[in-house]
N, C-alpha and C. Protein backbone atom coordinates (compact mmCIF):
# COMPACT_ATOMS: atom_id res chain seq x y z
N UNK A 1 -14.01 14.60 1.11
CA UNK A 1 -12.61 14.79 1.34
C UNK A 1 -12.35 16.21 1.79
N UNK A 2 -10.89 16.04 2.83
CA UNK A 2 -10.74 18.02 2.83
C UNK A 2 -9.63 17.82 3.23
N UNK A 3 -8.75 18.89 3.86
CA UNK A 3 -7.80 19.03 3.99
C UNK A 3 -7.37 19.81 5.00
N UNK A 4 -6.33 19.26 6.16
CA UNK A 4 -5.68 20.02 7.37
C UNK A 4 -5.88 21.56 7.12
N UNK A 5 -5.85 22.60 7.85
CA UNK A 5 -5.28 24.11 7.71
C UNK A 5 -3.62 24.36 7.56
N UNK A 6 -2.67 23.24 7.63
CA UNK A 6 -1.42 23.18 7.42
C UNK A 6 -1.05 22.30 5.98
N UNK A 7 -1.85 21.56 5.56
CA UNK A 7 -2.56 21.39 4.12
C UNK A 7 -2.54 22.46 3.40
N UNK A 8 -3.91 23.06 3.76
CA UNK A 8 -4.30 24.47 2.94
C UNK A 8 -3.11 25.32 2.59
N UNK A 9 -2.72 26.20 3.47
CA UNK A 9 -1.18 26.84 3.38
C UNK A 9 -0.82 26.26 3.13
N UNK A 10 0.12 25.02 2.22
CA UNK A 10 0.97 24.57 1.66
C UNK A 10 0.54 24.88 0.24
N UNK A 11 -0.83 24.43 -0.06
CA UNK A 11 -1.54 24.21 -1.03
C UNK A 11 -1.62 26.11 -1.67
N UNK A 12 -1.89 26.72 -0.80
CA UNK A 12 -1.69 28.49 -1.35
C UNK A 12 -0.82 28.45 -2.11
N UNK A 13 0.54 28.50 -1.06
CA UNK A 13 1.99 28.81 -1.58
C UNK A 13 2.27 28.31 -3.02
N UNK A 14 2.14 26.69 -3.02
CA UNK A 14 2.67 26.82 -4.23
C UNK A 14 1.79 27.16 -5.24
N UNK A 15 0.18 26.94 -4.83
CA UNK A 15 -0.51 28.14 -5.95
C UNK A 15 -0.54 28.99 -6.27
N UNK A 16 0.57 30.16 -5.13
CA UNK A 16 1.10 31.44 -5.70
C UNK A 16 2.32 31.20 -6.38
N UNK A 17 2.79 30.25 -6.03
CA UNK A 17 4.02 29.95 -7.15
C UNK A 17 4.08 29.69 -8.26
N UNK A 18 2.77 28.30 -8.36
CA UNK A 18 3.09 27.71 -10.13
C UNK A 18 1.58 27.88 -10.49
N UNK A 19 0.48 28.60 -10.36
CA UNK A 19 -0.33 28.88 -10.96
C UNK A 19 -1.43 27.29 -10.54
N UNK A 20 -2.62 27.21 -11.36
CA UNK A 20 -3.04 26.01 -11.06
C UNK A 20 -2.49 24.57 -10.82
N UNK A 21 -3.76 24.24 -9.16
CA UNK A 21 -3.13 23.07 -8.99
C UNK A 21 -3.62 21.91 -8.98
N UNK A 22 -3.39 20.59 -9.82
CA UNK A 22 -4.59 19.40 -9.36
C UNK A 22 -3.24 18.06 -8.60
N UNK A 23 -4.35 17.12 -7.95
CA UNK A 23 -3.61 15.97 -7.28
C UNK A 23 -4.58 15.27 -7.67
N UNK A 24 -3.48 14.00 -7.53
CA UNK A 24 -3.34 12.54 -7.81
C UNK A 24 -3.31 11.71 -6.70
N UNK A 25 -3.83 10.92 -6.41
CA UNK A 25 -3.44 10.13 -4.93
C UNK A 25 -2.58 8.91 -5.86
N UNK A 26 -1.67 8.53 -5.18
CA UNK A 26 -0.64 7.73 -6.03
C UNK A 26 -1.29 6.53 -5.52
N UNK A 27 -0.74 5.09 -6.46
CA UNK A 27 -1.15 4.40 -5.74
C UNK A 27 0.24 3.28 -6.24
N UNK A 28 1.31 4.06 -6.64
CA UNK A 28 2.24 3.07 -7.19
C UNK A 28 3.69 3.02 -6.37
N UNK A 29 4.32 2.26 -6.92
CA UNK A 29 5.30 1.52 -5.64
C UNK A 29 6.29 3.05 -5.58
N UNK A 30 7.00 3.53 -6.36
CA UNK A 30 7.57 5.10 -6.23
C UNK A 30 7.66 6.16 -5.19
N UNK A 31 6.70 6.07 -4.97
CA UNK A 31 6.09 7.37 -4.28
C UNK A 31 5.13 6.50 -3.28
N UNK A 32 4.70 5.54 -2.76
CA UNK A 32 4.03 4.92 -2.27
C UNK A 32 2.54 5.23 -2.31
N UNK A 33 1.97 5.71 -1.27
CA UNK A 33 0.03 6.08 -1.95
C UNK A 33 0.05 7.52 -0.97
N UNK A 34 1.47 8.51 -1.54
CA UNK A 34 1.61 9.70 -1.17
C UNK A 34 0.47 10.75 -2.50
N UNK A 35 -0.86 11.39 -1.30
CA UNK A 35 -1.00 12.32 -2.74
C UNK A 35 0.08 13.33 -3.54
N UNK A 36 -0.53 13.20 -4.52
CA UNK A 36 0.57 14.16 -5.88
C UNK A 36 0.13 15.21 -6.48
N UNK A 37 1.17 16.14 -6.21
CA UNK A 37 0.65 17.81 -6.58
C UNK A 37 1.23 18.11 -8.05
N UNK A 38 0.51 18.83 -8.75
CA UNK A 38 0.83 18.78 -10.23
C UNK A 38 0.26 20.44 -10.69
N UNK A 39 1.22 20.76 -11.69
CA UNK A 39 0.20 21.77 -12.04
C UNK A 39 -0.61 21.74 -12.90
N UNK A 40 -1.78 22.27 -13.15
CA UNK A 40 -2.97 21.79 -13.50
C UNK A 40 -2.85 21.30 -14.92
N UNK A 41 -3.39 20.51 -15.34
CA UNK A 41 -3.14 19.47 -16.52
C UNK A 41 -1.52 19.25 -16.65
N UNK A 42 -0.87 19.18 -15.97
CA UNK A 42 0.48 18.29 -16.41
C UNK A 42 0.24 16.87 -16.07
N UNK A 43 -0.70 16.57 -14.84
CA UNK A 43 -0.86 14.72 -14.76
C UNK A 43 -1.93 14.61 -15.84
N UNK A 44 -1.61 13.47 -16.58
CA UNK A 44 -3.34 13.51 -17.74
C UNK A 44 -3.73 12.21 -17.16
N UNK A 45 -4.80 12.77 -16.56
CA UNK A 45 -5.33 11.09 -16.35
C UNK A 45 -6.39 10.20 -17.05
N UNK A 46 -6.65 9.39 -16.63
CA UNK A 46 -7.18 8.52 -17.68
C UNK A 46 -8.66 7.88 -17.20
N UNK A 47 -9.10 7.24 -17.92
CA UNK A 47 -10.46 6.67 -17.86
C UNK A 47 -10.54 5.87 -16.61
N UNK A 48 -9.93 5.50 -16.06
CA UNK A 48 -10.02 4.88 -15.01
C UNK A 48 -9.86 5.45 -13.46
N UNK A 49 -9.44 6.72 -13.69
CA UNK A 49 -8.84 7.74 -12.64
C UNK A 49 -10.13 8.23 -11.94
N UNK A 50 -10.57 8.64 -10.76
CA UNK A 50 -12.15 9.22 -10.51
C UNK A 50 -11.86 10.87 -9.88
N UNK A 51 -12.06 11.22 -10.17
CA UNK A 51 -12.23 12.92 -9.83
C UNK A 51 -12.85 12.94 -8.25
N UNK A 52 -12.57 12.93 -7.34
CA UNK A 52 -13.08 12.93 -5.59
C UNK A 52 -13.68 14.23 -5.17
N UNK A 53 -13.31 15.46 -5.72
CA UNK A 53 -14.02 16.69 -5.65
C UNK A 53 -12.48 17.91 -5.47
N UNK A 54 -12.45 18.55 -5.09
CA UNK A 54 -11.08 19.56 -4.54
C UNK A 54 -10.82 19.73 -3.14
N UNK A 55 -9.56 19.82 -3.20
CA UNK A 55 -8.97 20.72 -2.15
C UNK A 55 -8.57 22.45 -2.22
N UNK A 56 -9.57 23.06 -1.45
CA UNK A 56 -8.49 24.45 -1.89
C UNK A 56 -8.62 25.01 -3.04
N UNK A 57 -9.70 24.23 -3.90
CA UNK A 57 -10.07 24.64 -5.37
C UNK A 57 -9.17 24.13 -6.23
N UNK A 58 -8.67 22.97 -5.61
CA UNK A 58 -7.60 22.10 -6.79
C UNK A 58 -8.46 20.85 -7.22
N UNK A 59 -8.93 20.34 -8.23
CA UNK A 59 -9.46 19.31 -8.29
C UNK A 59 -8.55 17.90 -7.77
N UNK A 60 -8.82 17.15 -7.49
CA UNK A 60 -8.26 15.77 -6.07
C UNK A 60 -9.03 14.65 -7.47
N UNK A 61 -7.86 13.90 -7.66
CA UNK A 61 -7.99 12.25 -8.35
C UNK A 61 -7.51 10.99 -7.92
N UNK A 62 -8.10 9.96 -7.88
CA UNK A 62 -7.60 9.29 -7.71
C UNK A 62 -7.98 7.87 -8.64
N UNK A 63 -6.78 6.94 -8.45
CA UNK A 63 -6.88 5.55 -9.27
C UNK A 63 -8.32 4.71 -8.84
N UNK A 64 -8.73 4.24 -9.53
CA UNK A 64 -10.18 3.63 -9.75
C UNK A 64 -9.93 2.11 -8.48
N UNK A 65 -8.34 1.76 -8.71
CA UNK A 65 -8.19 0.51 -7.97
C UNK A 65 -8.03 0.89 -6.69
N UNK A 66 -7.43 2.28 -6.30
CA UNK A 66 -7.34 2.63 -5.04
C UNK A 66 -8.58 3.44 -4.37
N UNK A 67 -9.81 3.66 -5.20
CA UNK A 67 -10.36 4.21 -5.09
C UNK A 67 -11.44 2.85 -4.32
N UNK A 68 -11.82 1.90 -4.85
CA UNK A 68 -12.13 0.62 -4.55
C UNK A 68 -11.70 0.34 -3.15
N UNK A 69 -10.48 0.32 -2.43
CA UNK A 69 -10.14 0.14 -1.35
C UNK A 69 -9.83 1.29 -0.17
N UNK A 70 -10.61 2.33 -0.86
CA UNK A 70 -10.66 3.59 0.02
C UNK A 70 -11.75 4.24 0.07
N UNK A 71 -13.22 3.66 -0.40
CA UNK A 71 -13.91 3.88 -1.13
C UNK A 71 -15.21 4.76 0.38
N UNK A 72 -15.05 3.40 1.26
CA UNK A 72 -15.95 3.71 2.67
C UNK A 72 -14.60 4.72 3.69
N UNK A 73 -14.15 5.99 3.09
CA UNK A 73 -13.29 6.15 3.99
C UNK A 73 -13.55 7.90 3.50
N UNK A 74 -13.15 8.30 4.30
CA UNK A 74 -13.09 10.43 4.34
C UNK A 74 -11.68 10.37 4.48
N UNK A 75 -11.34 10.78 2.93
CA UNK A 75 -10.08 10.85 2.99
C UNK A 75 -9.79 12.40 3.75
N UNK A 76 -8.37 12.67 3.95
CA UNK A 76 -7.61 13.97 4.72
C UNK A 76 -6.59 14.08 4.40
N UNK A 77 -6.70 15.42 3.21
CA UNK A 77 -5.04 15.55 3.10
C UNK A 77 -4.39 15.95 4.14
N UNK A 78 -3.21 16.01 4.18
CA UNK A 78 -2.41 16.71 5.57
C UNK A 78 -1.14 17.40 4.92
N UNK A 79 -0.09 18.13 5.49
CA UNK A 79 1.46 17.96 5.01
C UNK A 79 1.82 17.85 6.71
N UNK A 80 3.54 17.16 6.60
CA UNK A 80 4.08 17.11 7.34
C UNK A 80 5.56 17.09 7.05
N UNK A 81 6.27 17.53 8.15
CA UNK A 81 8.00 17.67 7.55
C UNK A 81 8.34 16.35 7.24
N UNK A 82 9.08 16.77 5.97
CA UNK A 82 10.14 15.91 4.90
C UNK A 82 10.37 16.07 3.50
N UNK A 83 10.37 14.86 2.99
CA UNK A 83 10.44 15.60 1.68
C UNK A 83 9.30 15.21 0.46
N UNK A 84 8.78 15.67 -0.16
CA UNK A 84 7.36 15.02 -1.30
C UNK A 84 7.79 14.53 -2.20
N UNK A 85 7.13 13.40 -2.94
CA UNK A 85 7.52 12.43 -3.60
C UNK A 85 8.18 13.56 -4.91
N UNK A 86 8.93 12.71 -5.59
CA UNK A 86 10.02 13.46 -6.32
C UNK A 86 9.67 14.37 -7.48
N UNK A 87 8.12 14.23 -8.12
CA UNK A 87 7.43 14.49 -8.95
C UNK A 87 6.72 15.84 -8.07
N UNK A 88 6.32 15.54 -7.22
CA UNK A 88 5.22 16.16 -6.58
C UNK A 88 5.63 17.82 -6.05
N UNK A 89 5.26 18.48 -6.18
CA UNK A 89 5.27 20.04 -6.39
C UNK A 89 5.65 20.83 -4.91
N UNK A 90 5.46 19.76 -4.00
CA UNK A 90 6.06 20.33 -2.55
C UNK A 90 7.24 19.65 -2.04
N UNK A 91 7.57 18.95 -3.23
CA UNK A 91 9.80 18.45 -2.75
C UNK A 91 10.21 18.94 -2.03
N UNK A 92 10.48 20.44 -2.87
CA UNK A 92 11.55 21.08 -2.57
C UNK A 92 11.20 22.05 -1.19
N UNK A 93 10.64 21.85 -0.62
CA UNK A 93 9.51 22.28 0.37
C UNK A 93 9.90 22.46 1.91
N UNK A 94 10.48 20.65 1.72
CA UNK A 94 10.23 20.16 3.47
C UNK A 94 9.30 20.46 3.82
N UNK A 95 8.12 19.96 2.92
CA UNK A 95 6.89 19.41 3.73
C UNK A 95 6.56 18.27 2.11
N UNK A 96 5.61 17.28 3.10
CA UNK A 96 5.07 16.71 1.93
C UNK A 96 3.79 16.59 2.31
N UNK A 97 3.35 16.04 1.43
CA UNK A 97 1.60 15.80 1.66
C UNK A 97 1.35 14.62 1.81
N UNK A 98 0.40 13.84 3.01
CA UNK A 98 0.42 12.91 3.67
C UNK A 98 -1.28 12.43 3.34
N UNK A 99 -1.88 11.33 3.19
CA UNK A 99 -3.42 11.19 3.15
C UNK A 99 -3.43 10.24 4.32
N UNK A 100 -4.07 11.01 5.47
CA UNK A 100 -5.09 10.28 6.09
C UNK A 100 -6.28 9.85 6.01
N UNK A 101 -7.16 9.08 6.83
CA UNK A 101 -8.53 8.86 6.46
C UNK A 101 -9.13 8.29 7.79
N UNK A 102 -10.51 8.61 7.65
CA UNK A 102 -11.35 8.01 8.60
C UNK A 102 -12.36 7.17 8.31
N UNK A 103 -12.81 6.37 8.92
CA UNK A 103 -13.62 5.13 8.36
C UNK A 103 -15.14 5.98 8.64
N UNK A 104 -15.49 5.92 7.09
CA UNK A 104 -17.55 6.51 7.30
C UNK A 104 -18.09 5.19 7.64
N UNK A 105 -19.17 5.82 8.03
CA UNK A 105 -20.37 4.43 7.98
C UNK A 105 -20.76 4.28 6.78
N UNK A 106 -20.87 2.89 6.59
CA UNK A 106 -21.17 2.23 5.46
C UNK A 106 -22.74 1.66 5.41
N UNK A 107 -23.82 2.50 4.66
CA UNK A 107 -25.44 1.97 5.02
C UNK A 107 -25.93 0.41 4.32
């Protein structure tokens, strides 16, 4: 996994703002399967959640069920103008964070 250079700078800022940062890739109807910026241990996740590696030195999680159907894929964070899911740490922003992906080969 990695993340745009318009990613990254998003991802600074508010790490100069609120101190450590981890994400969540959502996978629930709310927020749709927008990743989720948190500051570090405010999401607690759970046994089923898989740790994907970091962005930016933020550790990156995601749901075990979405993880299953994203599993052969390189995920890409991105941001782009609007607004981030209502929880998520780049709202108030006008930008949110977007996951793209590309299909790996599967051996």
């Amino acid at each position: 996994m990695t993340c745009t250079p318009r990613a990254a700078e998003l991802i600074r800022a508010l790490r100069a703002a609120h101190g450590p940062l981890m994400f969540h890739q959502s996978g629930g109807c709310c927020d749709g399967s927008s990743p989720m910026c948190y500051p570090l241990g405010e999401f607690v996740t759970g046994a089923r959640d898989v740790l994907l590696g970091e962005i930016e030195g933020c550790p990156f999680f995601i749901g075990a069920d979405q993880w299953e159907l994203w599993r052969h894929t390189r995920l890409i964070i991105d941001c782009v103008p609007g607004r981030g899911g209502g929880f998520s740490l780049e709202a108030p922003t006008g930008q949110r964070f977007l996951t793209r992906s590309e299909l790996c080969e599967v051996p």
